[in-house]
C-alpha atoms as a PDB file:
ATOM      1  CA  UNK A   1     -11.152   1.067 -33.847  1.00  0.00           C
ATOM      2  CA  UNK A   2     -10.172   4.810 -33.638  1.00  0.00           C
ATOM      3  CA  UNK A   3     -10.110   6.565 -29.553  1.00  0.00           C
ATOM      4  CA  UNK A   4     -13.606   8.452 -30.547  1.00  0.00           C
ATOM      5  CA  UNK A   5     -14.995   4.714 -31.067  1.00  0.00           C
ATOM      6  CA  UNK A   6     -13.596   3.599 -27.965  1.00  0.00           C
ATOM      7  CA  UNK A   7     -15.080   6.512 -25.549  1.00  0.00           C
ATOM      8  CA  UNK A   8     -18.570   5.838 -27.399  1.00  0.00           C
ATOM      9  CA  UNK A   9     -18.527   2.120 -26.874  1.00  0.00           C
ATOM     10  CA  UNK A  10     -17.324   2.593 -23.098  1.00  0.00           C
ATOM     11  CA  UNK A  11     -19.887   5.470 -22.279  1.00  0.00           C
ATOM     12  CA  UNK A  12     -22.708   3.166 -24.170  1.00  0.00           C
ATOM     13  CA  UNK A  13     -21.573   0.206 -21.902  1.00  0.00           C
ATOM     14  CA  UNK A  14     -21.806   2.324 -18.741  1.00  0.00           C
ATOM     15  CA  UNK A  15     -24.542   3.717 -19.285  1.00  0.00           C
ATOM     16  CA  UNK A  16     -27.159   0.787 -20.167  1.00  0.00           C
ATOM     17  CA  UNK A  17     -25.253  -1.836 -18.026  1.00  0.00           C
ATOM     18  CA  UNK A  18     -27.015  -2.762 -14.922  1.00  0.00           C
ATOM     19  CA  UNK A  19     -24.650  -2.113 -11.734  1.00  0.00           C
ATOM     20  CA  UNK A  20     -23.948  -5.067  -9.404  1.00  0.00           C
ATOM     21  CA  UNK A  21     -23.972  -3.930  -5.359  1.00  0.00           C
ATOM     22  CA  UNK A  22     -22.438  -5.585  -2.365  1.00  0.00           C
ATOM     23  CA  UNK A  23     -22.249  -4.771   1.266  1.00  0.00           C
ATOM     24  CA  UNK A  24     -18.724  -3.646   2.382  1.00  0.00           C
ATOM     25  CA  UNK A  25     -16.830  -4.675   4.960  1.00  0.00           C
ATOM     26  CA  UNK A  26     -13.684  -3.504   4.586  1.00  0.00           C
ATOM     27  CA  UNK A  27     -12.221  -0.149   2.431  1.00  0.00           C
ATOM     28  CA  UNK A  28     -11.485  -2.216  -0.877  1.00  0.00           C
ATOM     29  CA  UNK A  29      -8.480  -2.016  -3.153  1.00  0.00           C
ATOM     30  CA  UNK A  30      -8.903  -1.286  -6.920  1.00  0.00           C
ATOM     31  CA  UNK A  31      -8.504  -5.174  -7.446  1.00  0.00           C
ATOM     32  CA  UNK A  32     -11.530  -5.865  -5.258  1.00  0.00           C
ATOM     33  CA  UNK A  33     -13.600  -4.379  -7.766  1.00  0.00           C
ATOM     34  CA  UNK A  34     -14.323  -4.763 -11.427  1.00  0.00           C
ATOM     35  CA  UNK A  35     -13.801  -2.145 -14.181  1.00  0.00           C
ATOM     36  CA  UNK A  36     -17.343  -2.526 -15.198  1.00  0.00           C
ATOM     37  CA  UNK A  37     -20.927  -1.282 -13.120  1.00  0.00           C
ATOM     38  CA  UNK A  38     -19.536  -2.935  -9.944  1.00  0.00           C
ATOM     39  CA  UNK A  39     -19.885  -0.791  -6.469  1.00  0.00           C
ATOM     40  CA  UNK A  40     -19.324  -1.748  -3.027  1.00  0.00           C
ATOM     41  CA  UNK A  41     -21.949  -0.040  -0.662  1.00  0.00           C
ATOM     42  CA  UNK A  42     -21.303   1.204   2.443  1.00  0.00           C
ATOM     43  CA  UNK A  43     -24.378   2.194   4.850  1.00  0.00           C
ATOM     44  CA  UNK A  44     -22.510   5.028   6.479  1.00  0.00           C
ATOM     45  CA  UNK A  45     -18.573   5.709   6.464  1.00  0.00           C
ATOM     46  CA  UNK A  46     -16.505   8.912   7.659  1.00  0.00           C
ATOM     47  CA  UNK A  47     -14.626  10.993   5.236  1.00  0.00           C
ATOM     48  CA  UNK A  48     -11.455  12.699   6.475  1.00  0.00           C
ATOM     49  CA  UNK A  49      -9.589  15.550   4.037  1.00  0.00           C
ATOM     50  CA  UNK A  50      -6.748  16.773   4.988  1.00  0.00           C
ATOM     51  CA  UNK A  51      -5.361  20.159   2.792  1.00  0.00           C
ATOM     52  CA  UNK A  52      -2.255  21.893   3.416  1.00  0.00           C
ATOM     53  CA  UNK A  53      -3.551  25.576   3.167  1.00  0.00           C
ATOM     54  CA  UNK A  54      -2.020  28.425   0.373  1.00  0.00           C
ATOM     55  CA  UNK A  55       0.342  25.706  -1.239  1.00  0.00           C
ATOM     56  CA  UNK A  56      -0.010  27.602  -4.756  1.00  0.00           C
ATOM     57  CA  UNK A  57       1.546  30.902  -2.583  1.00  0.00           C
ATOM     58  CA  UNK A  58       3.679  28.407  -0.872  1.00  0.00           C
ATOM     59  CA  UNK A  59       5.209  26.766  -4.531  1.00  0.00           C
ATOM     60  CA  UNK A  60       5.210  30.383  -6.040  1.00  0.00           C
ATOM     61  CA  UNK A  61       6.761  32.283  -3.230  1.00  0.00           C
ATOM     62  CA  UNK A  62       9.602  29.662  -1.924  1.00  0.00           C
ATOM     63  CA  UNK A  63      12.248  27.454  -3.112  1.00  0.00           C
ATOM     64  CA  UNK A  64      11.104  24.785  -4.829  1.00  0.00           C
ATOM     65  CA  UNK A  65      13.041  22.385  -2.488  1.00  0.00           C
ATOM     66  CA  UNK A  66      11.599  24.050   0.845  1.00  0.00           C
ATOM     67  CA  UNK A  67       7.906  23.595  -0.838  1.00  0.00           C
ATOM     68  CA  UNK A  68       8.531  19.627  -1.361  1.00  0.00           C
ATOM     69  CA  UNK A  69       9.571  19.324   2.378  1.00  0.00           C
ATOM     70  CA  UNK A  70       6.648  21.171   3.425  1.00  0.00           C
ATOM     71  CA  UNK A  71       4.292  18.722   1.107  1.00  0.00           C
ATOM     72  CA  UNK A  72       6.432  15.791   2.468  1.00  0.00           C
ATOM     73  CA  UNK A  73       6.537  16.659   6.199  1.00  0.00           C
ATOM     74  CA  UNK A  74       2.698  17.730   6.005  1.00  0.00           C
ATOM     75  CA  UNK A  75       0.892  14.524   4.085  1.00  0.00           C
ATOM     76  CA  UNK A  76       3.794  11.981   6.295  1.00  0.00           C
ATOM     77  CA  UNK A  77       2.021  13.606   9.445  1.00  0.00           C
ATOM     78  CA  UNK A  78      -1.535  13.488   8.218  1.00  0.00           C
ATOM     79  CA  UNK A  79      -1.036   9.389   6.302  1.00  0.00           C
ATOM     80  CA  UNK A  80       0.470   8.510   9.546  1.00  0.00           C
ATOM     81  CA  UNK A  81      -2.054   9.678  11.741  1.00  0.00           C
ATOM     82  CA  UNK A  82      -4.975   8.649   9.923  1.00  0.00           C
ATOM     83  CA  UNK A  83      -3.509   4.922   9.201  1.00  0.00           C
ATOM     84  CA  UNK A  84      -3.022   4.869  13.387  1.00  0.00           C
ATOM     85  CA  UNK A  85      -6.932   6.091  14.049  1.00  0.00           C
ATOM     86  CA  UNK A  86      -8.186   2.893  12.071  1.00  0.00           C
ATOM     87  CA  UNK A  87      -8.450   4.756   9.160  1.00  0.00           C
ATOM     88  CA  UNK A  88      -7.637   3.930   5.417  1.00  0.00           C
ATOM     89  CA  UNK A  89      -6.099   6.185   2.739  1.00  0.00           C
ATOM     90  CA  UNK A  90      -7.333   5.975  -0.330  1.00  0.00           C
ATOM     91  CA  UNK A  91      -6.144   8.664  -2.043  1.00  0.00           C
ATOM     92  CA  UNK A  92      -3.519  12.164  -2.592  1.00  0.00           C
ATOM     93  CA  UNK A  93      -4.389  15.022  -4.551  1.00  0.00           C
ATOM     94  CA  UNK A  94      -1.685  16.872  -4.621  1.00  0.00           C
ATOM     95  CA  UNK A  95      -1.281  18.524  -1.523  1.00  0.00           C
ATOM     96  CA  UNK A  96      -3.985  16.592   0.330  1.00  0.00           C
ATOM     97  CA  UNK A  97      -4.823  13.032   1.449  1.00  0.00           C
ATOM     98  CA  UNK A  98      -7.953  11.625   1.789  1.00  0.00           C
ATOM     99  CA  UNK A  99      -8.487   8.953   4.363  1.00  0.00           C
ATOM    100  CA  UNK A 100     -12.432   6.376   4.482  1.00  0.00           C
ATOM    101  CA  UNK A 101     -13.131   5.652   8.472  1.00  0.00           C
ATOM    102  CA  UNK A 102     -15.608   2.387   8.886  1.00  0.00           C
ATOM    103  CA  UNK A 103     -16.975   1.001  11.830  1.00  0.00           C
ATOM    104  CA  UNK A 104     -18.735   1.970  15.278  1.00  0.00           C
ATOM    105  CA  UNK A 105     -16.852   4.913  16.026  1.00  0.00           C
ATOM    106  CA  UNK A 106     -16.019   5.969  12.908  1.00  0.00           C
ATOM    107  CA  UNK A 107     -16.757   9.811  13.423  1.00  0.00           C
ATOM    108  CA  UNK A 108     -15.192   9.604  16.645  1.00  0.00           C
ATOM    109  CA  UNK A 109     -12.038   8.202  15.529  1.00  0.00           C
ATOM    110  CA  UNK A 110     -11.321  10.650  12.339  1.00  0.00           C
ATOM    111  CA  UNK A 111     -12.160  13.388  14.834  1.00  0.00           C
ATOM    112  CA  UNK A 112      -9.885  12.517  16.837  1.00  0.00           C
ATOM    113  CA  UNK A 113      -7.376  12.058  14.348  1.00  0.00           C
ATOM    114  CA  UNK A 114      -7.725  15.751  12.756  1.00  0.00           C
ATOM    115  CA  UNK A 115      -7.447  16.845  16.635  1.00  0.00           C
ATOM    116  CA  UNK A 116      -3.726  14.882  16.435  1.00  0.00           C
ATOM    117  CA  UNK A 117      -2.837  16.098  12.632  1.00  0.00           C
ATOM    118  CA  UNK A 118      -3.557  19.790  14.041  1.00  0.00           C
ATOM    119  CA  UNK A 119      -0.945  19.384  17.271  1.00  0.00           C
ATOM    120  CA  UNK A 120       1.527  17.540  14.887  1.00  0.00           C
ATOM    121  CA  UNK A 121       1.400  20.215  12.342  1.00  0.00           C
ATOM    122  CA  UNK A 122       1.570  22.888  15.026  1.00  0.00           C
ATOM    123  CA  UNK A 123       4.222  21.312  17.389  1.00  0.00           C
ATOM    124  CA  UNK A 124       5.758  19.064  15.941  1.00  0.00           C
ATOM    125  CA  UNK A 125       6.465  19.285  12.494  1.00  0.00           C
ATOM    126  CA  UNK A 126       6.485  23.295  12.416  1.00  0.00           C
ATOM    127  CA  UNK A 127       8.886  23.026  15.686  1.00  0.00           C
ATOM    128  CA  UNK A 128      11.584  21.096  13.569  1.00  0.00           C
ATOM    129  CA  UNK A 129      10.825  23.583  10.211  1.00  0.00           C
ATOM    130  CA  UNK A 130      11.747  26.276  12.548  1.00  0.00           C
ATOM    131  CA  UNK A 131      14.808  24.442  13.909  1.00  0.00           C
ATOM    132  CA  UNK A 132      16.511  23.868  10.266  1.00  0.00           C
ATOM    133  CA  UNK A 133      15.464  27.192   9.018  1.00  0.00           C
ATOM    134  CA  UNK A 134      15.451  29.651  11.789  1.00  0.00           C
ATOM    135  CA  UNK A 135      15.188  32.580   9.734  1.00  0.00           C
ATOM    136  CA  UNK A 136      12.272  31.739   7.593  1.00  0.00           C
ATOM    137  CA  UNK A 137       8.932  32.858   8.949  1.00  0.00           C
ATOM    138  CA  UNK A 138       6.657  30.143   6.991  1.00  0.00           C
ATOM    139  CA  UNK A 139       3.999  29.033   9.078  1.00  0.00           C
ATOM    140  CA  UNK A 140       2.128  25.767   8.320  1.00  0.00           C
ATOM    141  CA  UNK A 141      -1.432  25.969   7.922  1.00  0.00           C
ATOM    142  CA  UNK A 142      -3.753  24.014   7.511  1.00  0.00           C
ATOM    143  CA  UNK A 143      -7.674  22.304   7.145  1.00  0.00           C
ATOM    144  CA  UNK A 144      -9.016  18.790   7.648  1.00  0.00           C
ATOM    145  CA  UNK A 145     -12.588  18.650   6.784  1.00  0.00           C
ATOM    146  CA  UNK A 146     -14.724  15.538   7.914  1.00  0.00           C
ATOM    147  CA  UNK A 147     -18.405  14.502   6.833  1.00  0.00           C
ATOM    148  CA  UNK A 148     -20.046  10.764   7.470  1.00  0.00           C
ATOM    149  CA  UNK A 149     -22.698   9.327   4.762  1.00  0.00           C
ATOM    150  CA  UNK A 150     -23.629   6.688   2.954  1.00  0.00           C
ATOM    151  CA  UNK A 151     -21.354   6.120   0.708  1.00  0.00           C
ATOM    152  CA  UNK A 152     -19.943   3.731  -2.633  1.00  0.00           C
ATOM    153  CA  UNK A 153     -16.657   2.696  -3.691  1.00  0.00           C
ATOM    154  CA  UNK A 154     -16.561   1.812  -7.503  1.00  0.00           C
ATOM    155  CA  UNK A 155     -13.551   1.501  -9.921  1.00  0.00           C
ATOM    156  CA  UNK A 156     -12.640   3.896 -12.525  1.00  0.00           C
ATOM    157  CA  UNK A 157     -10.288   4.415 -15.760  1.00  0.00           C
ATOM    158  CA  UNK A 158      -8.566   1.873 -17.897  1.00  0.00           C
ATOM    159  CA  UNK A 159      -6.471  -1.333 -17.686  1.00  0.00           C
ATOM    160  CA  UNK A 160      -3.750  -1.599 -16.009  1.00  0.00           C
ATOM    161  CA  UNK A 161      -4.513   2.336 -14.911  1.00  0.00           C
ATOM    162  CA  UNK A 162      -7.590   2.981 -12.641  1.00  0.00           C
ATOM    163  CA  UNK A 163      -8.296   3.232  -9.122  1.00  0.00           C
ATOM    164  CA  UNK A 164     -11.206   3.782  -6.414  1.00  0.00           C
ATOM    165  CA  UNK A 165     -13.850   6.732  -7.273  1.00  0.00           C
ATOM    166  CA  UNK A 166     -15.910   7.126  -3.907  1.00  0.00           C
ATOM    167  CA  UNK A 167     -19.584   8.416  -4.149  1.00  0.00           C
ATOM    168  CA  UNK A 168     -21.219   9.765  -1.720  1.00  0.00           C
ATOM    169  CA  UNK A 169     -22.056  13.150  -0.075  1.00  0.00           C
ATOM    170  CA  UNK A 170     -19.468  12.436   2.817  1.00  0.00           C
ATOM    171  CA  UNK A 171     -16.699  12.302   0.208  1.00  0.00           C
ATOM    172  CA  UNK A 172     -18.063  15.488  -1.523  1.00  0.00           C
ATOM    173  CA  UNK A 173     -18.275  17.718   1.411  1.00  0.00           C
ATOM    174  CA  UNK A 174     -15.072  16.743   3.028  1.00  0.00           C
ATOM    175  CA  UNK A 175     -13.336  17.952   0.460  1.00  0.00           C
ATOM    176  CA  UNK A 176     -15.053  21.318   0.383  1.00  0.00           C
ATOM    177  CA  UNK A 177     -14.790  21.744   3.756  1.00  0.00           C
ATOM    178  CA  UNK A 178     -10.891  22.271   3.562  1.00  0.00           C
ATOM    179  CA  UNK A 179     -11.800  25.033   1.232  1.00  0.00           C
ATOM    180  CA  UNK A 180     -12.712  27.060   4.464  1.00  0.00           C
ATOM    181  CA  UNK A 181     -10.473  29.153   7.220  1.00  0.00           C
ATOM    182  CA  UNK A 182      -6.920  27.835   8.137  1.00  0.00           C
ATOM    183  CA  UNK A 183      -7.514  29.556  11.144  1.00  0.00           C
ATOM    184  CA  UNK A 184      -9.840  26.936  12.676  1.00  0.00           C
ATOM    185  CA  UNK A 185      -8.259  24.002  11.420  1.00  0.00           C
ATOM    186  CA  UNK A 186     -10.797  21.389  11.824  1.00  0.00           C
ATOM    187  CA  UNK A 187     -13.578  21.783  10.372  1.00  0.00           C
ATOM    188  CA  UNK A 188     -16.725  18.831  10.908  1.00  0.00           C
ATOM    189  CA  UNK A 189     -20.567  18.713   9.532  1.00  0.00           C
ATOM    190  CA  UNK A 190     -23.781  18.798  11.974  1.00  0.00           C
ATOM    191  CA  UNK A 191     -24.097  14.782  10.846  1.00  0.00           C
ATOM    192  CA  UNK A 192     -20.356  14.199  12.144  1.00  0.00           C
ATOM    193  CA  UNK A 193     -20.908  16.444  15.094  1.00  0.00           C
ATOM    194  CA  UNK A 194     -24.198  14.961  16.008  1.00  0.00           C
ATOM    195  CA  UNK A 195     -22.074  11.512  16.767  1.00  0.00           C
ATOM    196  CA  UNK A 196     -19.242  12.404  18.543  1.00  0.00           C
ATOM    197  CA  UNK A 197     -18.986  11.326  22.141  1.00  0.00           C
ATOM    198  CA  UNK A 198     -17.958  13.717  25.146  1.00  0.00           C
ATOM    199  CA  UNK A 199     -14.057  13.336  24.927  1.00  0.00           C
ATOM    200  CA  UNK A 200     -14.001  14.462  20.938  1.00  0.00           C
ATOM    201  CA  UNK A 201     -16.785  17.454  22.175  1.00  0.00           C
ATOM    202  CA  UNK A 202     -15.842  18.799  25.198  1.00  0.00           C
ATOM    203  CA  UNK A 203     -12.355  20.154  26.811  1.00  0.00           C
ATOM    204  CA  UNK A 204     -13.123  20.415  30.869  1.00  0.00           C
ATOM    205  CA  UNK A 205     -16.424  20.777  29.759  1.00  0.00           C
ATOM    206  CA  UNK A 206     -15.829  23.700  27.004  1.00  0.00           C
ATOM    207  CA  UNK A 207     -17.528  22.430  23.825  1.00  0.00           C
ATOM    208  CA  UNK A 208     -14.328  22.900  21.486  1.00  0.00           C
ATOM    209  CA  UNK A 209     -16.565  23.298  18.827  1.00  0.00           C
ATOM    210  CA  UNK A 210     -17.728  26.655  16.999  1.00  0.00           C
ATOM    211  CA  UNK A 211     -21.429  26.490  14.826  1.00  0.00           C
ATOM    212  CA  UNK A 212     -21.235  28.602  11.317  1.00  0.00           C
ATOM    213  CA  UNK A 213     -23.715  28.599   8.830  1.00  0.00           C
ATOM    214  CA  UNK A 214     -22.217  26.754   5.680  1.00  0.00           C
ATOM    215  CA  UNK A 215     -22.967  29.485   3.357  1.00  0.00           C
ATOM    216  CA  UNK A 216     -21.179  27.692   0.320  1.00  0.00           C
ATOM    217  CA  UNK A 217     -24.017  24.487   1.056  1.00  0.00           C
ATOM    218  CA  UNK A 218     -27.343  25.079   1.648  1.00  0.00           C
ATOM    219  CA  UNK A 219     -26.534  27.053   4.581  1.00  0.00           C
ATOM    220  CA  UNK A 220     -25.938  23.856   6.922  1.00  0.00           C
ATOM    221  CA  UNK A 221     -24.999  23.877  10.541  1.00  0.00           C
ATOM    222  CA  UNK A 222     -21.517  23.235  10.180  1.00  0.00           C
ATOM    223  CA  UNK A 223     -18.820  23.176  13.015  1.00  0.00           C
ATOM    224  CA  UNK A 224     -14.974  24.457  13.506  1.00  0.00           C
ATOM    225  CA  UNK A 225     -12.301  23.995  16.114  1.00  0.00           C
ATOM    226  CA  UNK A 226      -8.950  25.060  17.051  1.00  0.00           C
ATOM    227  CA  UNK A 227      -8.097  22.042  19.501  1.00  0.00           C
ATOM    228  CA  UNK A 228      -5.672  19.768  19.449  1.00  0.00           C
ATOM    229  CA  UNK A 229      -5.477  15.922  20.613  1.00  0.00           C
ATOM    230  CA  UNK A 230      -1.306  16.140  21.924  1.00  0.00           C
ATOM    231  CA  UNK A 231       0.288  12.815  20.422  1.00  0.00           C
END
């Protein structure tokens, strides 16, 4: 059977197979899912993106070697701080990581955690940047977008090389999100926003968070913030 076969057999299967659905409890691994129509549902979970901002101008502009520590230093901040807020990371794209959030508090929690990834970024991993190479002026930047849906896990590509696809309009807009201004780093949906209690809203009762009108969706109420949690 030539590859052209092969693509038309496994598009035919997809296609006309009926998909199996179970309730999730937990953020699966690839092996808790088959390669066929299987999907875990999940009635709501949190999306968290986080995107190190201007990495192209950051790759074409400085050493090689300087780039990779910024990339390094960045996502180690970011996986850290998500796997601490209860979150799970279930994938890197390059220059981002993308982390699911389940449970009761789920919007509160990846909130939070953006709040922490923004005053790690900002004083902690830019303080030591500065202290190796105190005569570059490279300033990290960069956005962690955050939406809450419904939202399916299912498994994708071939044996013995596939992992977990996520569908859902959480997992969608979070990753658009970070395509907005570095200079409000956080960046959160009106459905996120909507949940969060006091402590992730307010700062001695200052609402840290600015309403724009999402021009690149539908014009949605979405919100931005230059806070950070300290760690």
């Amino acid at each position: 059977m030539g590859i052209a076969d092969e693509i038309k057999n496994n598009a035919s299967t997809t296609f006309k197979t009926r998909w199996g659905t179970r309730k999730g409890q937990k953020v699966p691994e690839p092996s808790d899912l088959k390669l066929g129509n299987d999907a875990i549902h999940f009635d709501r979970a949190t999306v968290l993106y986080a995107d190190l901002d201007q990495s192209t101008l950051l790759v074409e502009k400085r050493h090689w070697h300087f780039a990779a520590e910024v990339y390094k230093t960045y996502l180690y901040a970011a996986t850290r701080l998500i796997n601490d807020a209860g979150g799970t990371i279930v994938s890197y794209d390059g220059d981002r990581v993308m982390g699911v959030f389940i449970g009761e508090r789920q919007c509160n929690d990846a909130v939070r955690c953006a709040l922490k990834i923004n005053y790690a970024v900002k004083s902690v991993v830019q303080a030591e940047l500065k202290s190796h190479y105190k005569d570059n002026s490279y300033a990290i930047r960069h956005v962690v977008g955050i939406d809450t849906s419904e939202l399916h896990a299912a498994r994708t590509g071939v044996r013995g090389d596939n992992d977990v696809v996520w569908v859902g309009n959480s997992a969608n807009l979070a990753a658009k999100l970070t395509a907005e201004s570095a200079d409000y780093p956080t960046w959160i949906t009106g459905r996120v926003y909507g949940k969060l209690h006091d402590q992730q809203k307010l700062s001695n009762n200052v609402n840290m968070w600015k309403p724009w009108r999402w021009s690149r969706h539908n014009n949605d109420t979405v919100y931005s913030s230059t806070y950070w949690w300290a760690l």
